[in-house]
C-alpha atoms as a PDB file:
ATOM      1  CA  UNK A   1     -24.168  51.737  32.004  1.00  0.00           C
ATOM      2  CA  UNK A   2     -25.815  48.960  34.135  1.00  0.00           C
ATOM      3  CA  UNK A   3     -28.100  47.834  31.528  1.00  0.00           C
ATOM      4  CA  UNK A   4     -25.796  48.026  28.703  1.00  0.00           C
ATOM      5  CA  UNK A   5     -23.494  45.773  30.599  1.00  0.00           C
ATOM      6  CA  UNK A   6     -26.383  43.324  31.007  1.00  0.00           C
ATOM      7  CA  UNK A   7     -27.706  43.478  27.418  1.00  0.00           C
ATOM      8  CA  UNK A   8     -23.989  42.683  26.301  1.00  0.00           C
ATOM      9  CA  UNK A   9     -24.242  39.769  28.804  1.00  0.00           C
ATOM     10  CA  UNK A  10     -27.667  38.742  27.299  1.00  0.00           C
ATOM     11  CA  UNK A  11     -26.476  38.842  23.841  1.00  0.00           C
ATOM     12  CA  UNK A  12     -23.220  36.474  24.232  1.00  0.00           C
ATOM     13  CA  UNK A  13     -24.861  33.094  24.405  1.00  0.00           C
ATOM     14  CA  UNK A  14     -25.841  33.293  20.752  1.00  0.00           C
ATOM     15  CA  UNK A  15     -22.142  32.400  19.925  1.00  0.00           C
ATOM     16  CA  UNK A  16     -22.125  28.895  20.613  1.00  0.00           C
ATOM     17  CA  UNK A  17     -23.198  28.551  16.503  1.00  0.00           C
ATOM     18  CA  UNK A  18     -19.378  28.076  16.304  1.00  0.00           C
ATOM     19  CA  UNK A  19     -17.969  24.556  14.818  1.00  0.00           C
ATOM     20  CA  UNK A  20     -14.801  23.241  15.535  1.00  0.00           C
ATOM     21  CA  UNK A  21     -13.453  22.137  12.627  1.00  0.00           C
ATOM     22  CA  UNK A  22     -10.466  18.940  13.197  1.00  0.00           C
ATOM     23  CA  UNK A  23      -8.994  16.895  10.565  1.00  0.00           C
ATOM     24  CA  UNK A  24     -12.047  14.626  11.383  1.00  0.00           C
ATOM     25  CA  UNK A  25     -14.761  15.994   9.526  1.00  0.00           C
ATOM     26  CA  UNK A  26     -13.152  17.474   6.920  1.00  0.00           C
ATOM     27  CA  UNK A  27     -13.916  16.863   3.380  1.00  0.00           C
ATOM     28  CA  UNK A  28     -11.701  14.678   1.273  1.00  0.00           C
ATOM     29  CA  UNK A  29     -10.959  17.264  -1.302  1.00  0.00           C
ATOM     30  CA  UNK A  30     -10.148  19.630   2.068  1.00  0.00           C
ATOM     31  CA  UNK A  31      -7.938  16.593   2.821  1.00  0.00           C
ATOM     32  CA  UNK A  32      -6.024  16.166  -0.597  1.00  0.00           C
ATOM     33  CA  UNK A  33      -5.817  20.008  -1.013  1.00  0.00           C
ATOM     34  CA  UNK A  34      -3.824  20.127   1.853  1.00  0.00           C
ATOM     35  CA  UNK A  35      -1.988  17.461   1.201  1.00  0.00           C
ATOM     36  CA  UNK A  36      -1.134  18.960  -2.482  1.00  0.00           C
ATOM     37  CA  UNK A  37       0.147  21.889  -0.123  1.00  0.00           C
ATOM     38  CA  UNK A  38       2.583  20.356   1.192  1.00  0.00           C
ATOM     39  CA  UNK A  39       4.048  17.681  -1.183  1.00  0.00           C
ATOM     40  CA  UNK A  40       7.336  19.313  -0.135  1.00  0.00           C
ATOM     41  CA  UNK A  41       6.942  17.990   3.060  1.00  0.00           C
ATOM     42  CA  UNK A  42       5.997  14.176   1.584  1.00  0.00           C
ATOM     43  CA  UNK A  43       9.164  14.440  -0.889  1.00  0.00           C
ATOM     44  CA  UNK A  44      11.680  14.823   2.366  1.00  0.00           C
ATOM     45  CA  UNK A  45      10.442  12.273   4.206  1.00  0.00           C
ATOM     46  CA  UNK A  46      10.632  10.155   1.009  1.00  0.00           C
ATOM     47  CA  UNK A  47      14.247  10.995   1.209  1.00  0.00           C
ATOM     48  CA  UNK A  48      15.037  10.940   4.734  1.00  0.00           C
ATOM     49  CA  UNK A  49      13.584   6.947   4.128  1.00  0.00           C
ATOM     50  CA  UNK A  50      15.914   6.253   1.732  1.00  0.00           C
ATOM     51  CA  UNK A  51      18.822   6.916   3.463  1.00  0.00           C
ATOM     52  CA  UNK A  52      17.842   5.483   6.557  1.00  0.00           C
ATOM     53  CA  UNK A  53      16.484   2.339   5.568  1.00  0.00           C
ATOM     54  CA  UNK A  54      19.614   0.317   4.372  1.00  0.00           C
ATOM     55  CA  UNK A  55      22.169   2.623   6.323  1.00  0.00           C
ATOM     56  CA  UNK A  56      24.818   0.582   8.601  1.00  0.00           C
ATOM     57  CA  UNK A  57      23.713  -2.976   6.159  1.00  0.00           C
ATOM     58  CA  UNK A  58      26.541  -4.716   4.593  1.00  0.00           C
ATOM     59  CA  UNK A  59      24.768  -5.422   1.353  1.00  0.00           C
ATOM     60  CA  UNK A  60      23.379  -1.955   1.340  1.00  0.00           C
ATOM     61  CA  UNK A  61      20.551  -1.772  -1.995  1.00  0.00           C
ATOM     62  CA  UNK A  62      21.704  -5.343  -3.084  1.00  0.00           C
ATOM     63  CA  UNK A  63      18.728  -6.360  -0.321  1.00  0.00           C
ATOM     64  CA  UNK A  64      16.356  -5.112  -3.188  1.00  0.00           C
ATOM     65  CA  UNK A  65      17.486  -7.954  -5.334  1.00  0.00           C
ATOM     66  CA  UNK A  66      18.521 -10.353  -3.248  1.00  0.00           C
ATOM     67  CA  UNK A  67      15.205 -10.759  -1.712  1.00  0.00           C
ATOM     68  CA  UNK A  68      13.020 -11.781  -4.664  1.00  0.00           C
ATOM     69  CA  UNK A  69      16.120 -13.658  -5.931  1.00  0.00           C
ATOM     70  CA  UNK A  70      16.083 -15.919  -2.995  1.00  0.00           C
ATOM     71  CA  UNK A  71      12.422 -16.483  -2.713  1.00  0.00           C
ATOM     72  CA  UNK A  72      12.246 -16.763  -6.576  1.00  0.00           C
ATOM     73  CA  UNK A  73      14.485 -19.725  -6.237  1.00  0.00           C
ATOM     74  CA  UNK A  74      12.736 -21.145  -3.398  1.00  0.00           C
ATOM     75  CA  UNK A  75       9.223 -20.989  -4.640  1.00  0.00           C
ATOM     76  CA  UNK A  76      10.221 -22.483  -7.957  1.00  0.00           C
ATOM     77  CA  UNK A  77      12.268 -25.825  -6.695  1.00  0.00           C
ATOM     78  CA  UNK A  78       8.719 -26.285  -3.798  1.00  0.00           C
ATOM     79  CA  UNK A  79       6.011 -25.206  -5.758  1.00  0.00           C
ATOM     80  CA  UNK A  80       7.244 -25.388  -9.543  1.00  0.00           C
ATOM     81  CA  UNK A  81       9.419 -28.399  -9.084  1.00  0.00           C
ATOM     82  CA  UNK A  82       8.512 -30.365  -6.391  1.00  0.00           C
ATOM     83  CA  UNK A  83       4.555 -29.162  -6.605  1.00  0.00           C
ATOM     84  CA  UNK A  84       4.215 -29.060 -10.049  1.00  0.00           C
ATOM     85  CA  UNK A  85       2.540 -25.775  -9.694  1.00  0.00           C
ATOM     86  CA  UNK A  86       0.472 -24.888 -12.897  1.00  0.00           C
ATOM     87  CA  UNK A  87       1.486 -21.469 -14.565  1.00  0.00           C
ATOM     88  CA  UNK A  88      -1.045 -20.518 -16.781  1.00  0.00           C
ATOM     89  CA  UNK A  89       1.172 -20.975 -19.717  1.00  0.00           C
ATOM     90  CA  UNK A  90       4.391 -19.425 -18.642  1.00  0.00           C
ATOM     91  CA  UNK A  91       7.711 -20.978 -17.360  1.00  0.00           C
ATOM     92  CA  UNK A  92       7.149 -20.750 -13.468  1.00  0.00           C
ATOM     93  CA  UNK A  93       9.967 -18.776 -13.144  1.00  0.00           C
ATOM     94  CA  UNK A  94       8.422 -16.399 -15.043  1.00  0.00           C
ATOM     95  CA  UNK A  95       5.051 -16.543 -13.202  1.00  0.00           C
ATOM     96  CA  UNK A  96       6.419 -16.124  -9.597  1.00  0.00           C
ATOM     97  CA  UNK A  97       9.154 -13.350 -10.648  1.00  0.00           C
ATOM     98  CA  UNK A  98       6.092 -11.527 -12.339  1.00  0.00           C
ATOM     99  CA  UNK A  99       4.320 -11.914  -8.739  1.00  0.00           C
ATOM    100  CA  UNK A 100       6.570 -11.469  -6.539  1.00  0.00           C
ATOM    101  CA  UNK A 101       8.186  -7.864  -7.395  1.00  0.00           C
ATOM    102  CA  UNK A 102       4.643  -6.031  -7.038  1.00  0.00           C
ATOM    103  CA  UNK A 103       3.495  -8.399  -3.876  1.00  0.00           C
ATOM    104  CA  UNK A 104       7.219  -7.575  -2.289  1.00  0.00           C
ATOM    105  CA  UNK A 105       6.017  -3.905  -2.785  1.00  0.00           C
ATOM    106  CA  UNK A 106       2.342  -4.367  -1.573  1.00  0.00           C
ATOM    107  CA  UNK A 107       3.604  -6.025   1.737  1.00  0.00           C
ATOM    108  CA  UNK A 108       7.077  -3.568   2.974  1.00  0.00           C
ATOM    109  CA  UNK A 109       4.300  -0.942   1.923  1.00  0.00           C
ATOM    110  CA  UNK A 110       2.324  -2.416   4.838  1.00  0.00           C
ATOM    111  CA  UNK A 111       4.833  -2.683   7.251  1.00  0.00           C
ATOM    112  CA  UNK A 112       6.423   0.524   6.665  1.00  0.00           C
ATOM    113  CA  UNK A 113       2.943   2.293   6.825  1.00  0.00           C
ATOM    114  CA  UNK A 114       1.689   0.825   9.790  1.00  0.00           C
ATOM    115  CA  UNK A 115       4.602   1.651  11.865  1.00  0.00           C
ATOM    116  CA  UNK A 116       5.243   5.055  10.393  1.00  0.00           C
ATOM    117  CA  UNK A 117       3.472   7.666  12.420  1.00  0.00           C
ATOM    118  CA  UNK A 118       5.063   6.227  15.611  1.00  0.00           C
ATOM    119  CA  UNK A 119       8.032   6.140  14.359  1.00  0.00           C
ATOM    120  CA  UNK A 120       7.512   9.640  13.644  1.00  0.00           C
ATOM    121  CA  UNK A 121       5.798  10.134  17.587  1.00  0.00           C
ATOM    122  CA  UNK A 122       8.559  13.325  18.208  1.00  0.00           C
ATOM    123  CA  UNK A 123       7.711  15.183  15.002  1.00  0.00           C
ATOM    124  CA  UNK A 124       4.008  14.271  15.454  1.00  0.00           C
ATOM    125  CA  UNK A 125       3.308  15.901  18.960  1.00  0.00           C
ATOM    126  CA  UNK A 126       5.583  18.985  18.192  1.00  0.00           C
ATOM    127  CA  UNK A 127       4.970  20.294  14.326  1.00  0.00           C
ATOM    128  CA  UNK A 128       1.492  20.445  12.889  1.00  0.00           C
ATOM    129  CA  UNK A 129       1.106  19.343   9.288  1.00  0.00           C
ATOM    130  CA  UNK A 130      -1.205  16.673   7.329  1.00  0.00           C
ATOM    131  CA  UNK A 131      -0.527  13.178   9.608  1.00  0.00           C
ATOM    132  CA  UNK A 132      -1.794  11.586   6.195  1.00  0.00           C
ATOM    133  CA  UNK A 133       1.790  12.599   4.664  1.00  0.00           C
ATOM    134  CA  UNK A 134       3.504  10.249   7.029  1.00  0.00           C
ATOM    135  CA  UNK A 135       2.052   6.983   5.588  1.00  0.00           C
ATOM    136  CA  UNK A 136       1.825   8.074   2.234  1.00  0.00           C
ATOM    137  CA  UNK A 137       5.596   8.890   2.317  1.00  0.00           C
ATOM    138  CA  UNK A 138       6.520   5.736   3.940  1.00  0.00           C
ATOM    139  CA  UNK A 139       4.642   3.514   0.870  1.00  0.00           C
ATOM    140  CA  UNK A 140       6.257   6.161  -2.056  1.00  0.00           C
ATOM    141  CA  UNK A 141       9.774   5.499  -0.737  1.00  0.00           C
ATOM    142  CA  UNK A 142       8.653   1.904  -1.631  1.00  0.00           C
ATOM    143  CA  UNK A 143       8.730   2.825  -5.499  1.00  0.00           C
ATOM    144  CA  UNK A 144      12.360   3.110  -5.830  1.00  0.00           C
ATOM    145  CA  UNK A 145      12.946  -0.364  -4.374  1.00  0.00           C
ATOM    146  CA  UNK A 146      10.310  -1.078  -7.034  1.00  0.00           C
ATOM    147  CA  UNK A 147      12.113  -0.383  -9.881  1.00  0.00           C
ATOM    148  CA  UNK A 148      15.257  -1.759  -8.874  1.00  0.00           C
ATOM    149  CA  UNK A 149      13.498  -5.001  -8.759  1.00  0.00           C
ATOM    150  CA  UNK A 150      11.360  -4.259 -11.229  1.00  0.00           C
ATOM    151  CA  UNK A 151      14.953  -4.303 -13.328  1.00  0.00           C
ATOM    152  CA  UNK A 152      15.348  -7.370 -12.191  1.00  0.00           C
ATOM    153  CA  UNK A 153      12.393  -8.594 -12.748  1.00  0.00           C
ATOM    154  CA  UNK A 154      13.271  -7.669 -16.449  1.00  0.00           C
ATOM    155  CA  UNK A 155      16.620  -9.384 -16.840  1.00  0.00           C
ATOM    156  CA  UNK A 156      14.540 -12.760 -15.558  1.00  0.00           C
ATOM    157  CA  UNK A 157      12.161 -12.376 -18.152  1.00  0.00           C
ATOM    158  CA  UNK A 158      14.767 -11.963 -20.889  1.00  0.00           C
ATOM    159  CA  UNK A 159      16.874 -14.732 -19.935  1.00  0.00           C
ATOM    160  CA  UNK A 160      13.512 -17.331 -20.067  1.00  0.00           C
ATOM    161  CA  UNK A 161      12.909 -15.523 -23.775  1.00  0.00           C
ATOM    162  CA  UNK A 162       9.650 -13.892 -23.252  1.00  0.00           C
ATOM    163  CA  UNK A 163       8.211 -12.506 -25.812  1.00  0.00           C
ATOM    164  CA  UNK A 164       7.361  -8.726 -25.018  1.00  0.00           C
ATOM    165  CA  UNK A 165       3.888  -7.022 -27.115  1.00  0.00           C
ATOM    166  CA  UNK A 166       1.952  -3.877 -26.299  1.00  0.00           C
ATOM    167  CA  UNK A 167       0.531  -6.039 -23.481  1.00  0.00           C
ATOM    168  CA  UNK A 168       3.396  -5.163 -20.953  1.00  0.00           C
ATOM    169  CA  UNK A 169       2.439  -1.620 -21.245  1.00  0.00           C
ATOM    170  CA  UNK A 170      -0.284  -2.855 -19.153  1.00  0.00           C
ATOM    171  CA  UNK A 171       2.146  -3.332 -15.782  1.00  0.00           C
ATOM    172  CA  UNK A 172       2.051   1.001 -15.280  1.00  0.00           C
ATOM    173  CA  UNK A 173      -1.639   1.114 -14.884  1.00  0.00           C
ATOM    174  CA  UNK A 174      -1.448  -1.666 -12.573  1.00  0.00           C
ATOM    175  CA  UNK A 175       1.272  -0.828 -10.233  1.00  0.00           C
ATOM    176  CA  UNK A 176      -1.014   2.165 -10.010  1.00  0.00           C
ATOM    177  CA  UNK A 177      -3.601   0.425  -8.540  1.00  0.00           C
ATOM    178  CA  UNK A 178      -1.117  -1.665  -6.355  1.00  0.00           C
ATOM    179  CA  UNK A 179      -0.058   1.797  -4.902  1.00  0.00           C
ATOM    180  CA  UNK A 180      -4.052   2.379  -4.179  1.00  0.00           C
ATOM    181  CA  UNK A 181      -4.737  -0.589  -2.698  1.00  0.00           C
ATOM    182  CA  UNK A 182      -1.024   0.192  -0.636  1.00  0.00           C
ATOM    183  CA  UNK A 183      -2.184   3.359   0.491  1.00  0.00           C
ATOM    184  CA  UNK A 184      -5.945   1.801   1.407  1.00  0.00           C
ATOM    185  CA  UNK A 185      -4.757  -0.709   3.864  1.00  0.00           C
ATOM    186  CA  UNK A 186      -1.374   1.121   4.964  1.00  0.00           C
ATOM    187  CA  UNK A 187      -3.676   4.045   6.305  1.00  0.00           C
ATOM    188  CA  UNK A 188      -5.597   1.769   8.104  1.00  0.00           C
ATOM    189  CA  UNK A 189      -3.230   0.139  10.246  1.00  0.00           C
ATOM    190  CA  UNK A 190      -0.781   3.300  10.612  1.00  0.00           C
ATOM    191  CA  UNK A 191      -3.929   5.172  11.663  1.00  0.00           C
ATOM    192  CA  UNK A 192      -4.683   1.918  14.276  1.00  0.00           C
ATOM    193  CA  UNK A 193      -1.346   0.822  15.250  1.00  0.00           C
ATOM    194  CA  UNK A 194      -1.061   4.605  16.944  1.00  0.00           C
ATOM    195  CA  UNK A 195      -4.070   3.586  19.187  1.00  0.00           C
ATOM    196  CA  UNK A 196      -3.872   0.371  19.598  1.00  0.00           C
ATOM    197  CA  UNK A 197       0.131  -0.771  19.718  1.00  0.00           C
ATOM    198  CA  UNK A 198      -1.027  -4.287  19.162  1.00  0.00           C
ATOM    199  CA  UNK A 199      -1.506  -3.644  15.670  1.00  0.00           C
ATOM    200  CA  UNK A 200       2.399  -3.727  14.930  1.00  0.00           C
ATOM    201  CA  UNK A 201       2.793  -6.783  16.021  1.00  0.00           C
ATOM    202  CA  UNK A 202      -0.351  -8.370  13.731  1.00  0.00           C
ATOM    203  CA  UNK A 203       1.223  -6.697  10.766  1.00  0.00           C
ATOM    204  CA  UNK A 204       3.270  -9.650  10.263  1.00  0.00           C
ATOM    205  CA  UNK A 205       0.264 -12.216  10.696  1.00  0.00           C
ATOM    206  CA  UNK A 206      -2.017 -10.271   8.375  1.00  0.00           C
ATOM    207  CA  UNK A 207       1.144 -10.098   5.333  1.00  0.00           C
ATOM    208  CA  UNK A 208       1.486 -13.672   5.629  1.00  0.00           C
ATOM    209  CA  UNK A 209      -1.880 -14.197   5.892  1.00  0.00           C
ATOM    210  CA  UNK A 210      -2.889 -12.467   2.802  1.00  0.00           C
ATOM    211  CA  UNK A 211       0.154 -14.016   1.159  1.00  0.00           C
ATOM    212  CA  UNK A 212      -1.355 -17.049   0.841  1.00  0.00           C
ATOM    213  CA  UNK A 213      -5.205 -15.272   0.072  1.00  0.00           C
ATOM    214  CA  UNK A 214      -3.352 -14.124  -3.054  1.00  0.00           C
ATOM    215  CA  UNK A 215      -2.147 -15.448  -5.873  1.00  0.00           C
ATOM    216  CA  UNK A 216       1.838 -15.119  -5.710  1.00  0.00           C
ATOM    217  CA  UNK A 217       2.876 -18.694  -5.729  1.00  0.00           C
ATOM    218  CA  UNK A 218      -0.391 -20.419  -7.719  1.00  0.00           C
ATOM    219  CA  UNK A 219      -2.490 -19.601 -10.490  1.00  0.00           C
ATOM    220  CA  UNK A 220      -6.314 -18.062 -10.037  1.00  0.00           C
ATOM    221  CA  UNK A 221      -7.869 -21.217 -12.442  1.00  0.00           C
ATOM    222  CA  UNK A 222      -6.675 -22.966  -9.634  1.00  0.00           C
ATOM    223  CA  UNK A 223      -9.960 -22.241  -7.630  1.00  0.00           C
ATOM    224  CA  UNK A 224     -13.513 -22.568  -9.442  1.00  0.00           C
ATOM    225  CA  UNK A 225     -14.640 -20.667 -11.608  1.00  0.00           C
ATOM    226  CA  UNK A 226     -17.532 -19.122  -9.312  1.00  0.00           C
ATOM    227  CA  UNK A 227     -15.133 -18.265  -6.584  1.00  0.00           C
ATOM    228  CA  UNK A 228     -12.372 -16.409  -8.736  1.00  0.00           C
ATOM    229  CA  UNK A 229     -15.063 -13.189  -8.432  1.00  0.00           C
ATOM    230  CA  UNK A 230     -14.751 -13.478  -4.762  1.00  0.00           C
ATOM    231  CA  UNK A 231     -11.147 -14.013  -4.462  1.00  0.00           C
ATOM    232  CA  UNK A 232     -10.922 -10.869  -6.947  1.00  0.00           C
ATOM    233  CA  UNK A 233     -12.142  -8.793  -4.453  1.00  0.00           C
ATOM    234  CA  UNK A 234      -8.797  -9.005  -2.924  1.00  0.00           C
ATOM    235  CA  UNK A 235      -7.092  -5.488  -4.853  1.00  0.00           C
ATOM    236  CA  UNK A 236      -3.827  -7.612  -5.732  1.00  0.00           C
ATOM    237  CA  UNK A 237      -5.754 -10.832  -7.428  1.00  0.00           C
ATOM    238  CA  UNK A 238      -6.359  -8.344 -10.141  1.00  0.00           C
ATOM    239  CA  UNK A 239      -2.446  -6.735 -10.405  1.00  0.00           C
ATOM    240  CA  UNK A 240      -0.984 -10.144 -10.147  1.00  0.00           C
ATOM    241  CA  UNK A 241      -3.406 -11.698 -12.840  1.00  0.00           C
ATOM    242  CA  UNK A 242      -2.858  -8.498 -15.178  1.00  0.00           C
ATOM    243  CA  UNK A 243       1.091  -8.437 -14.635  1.00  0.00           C
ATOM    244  CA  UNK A 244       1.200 -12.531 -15.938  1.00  0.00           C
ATOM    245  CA  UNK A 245      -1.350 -11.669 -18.403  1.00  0.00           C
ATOM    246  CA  UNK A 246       1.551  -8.755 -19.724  1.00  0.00           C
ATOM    247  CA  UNK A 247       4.412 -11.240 -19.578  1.00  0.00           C
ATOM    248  CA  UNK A 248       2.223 -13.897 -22.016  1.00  0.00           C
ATOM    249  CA  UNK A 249       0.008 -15.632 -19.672  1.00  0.00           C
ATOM    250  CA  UNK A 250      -3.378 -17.678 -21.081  1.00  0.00           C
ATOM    251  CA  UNK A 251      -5.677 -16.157 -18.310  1.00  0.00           C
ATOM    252  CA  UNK A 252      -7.806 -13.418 -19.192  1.00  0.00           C
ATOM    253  CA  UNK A 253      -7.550 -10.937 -16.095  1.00  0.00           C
ATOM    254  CA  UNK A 254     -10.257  -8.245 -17.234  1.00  0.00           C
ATOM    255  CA  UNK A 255     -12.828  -9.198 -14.291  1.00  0.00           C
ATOM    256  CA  UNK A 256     -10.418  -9.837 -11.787  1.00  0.00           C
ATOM    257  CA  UNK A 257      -8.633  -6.537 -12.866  1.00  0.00           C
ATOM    258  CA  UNK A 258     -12.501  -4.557 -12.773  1.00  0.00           C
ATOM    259  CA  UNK A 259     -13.206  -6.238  -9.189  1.00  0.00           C
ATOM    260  CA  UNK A 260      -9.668  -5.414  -7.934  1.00  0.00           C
ATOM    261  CA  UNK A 261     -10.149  -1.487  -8.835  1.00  0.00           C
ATOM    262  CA  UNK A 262     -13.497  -1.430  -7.151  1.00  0.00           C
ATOM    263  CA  UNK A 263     -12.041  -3.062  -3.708  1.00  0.00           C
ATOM    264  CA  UNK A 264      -8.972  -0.857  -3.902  1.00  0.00           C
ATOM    265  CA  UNK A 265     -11.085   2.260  -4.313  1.00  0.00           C
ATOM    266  CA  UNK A 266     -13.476   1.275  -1.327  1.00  0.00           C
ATOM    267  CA  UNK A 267     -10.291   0.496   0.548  1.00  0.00           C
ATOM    268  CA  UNK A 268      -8.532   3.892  -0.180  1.00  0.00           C
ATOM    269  CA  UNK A 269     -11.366   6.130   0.711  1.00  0.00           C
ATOM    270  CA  UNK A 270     -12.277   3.786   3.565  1.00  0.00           C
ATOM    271  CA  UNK A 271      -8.484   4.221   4.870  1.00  0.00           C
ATOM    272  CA  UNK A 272      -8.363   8.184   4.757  1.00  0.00           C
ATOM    273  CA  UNK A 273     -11.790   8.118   6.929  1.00  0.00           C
ATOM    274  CA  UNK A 274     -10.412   5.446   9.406  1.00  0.00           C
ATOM    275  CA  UNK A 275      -7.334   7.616   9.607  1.00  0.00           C
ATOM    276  CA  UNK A 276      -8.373  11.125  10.337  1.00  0.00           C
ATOM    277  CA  UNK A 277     -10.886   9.689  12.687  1.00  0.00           C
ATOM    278  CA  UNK A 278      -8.475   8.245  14.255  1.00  0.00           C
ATOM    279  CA  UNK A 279      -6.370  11.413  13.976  1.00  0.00           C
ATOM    280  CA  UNK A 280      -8.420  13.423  16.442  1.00  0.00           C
ATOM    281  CA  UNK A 281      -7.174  10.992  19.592  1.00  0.00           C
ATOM    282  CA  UNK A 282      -3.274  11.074  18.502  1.00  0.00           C
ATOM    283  CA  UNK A 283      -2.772  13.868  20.714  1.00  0.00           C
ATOM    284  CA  UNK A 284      -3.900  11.878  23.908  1.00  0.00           C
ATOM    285  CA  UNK A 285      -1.964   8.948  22.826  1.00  0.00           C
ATOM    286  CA  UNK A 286       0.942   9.271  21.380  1.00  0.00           C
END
């Protein structure tokens, strides 16, 4: 009995072969999959964002519209008026509405993200599911504020007489890659902001910031013509200069729109990694 206790003894270190396997170092399909599994999950939150985000306001959805309505006025008395902004063609109300709604989108989508998983701390440390749903929910709940301005956006255009072709077709592809190039950065800073708390707090630097790397309020041909590659890199050069190129504008926006897609890609894979890396310390911090 001795020495089959002992031989049992001898034979258990060969067990260390065994991986722990954490959201990590798992593969992205392992990621999505999951994800896919519970899309449920991502459609509640979704809801539970709607009704909390313009509960106990006294204008209630009207914020949608009012917001680009306001700055649409602004930006065309400084920079169409006062500036005399070049539009590439297009009335400048036109050209800023046609920015604005999908930048208004890109930059809530950034806040909302980036604050989102501590927001969610309670449900976090208690309830396992994918941590990836949190963000992805908070940018989604983003789309119906979308369309309301988007309907907006729609009455402007009508009232300054655009002329609509197949080219406005164009605008679902490319809020598509808005959305990408959402969820790319969004992950990032929700996946950050949980370890580092200062990240909240830059949010509002880096919007701004990137406001004015973008452009909203002026044309592209603004810059040279060897820089506009460069600037493209930026994921929304390419929306923006596709959505004025729908609505009638001059520019061509095929490069800017190829450059966009690659950055956007790089920045949504590049997000999911910095997130579930990030992941694996939640636990200890939040």
């Amino acid at each position: 009995m001795d020495v089959a206790v002992e031989e049992k003894q001898e034979a258990s270190p060969a067990l260390p072969h065994e991986t722990l396997i954490t959201a990590g170092n798992l593969p992205l399909r392992t990621i999505f999959g999951e994800l896919f599994g519970y899309r449920d999950l991502v459609r509640f939150f979704i809801r539970r964002d709607l009704k909390v985000r313009y509960r106990q306001t006294f204008l209630g959805v009207a914020w949608i519209v009012v917001q680009p309505f306001v700055s649409l006025v602004l930006f065309t008395v400084v920079f169409g008026r006062l500036a005399g902004m070049p539009s590439d063609g297009l009335r400048y109300e036109v050209f800023a509405i046609s920015g604005l709604v999908i930048w208004t989108f890109f930059a809530n989508g950034l806040t909302n993200s980036a604050n989102s998983v501590v927001n969610n701390a309670a449900l976090v440390s208690k309830v396992y599911f994918p941590r990836l749903a949190i963000p992805i929910a908070a940018i989604l709940s983003g789309l119906v504020d979308l369309l309301i301005a988007s309907g907006f956006m729609l009455a402007v255009l009508v009232y300054y007489g655009v002329d609509f072709s197949m080219r406005f077709l164009l605008i679902v592809p490319l809020t598509g890659l808005a959305i990408v190039a959402t969820f790319g950065v969004g992950f990032i800073l929700s996946g950050l902001n949980v370890l580092y708390r200062d990240v909240r707090h830059l949010v509002p630097f880096l919007t701004q910031a990137w406001f004015f790397a973008t452009p909203v309020v002026y044309p592209l041909s603004l810059f040279p013509e060897g820089a506009r590659p460069f600037m493209a890199l930026n994921p929304m050069v390419g929306v923006l200069e596709g959505f004025r190129w729908a609505v009638g504008a001059s520019s061509d926006p095929w490069s800017a729109i190829g450059l966009s897609c690659l950055s956007a890609s790089v920045l949504a894979i590049l997000g999911v990694l910095t997130f579930t890396k990030a992941e694996r310390r939640f636990a200890d911090v939040i």
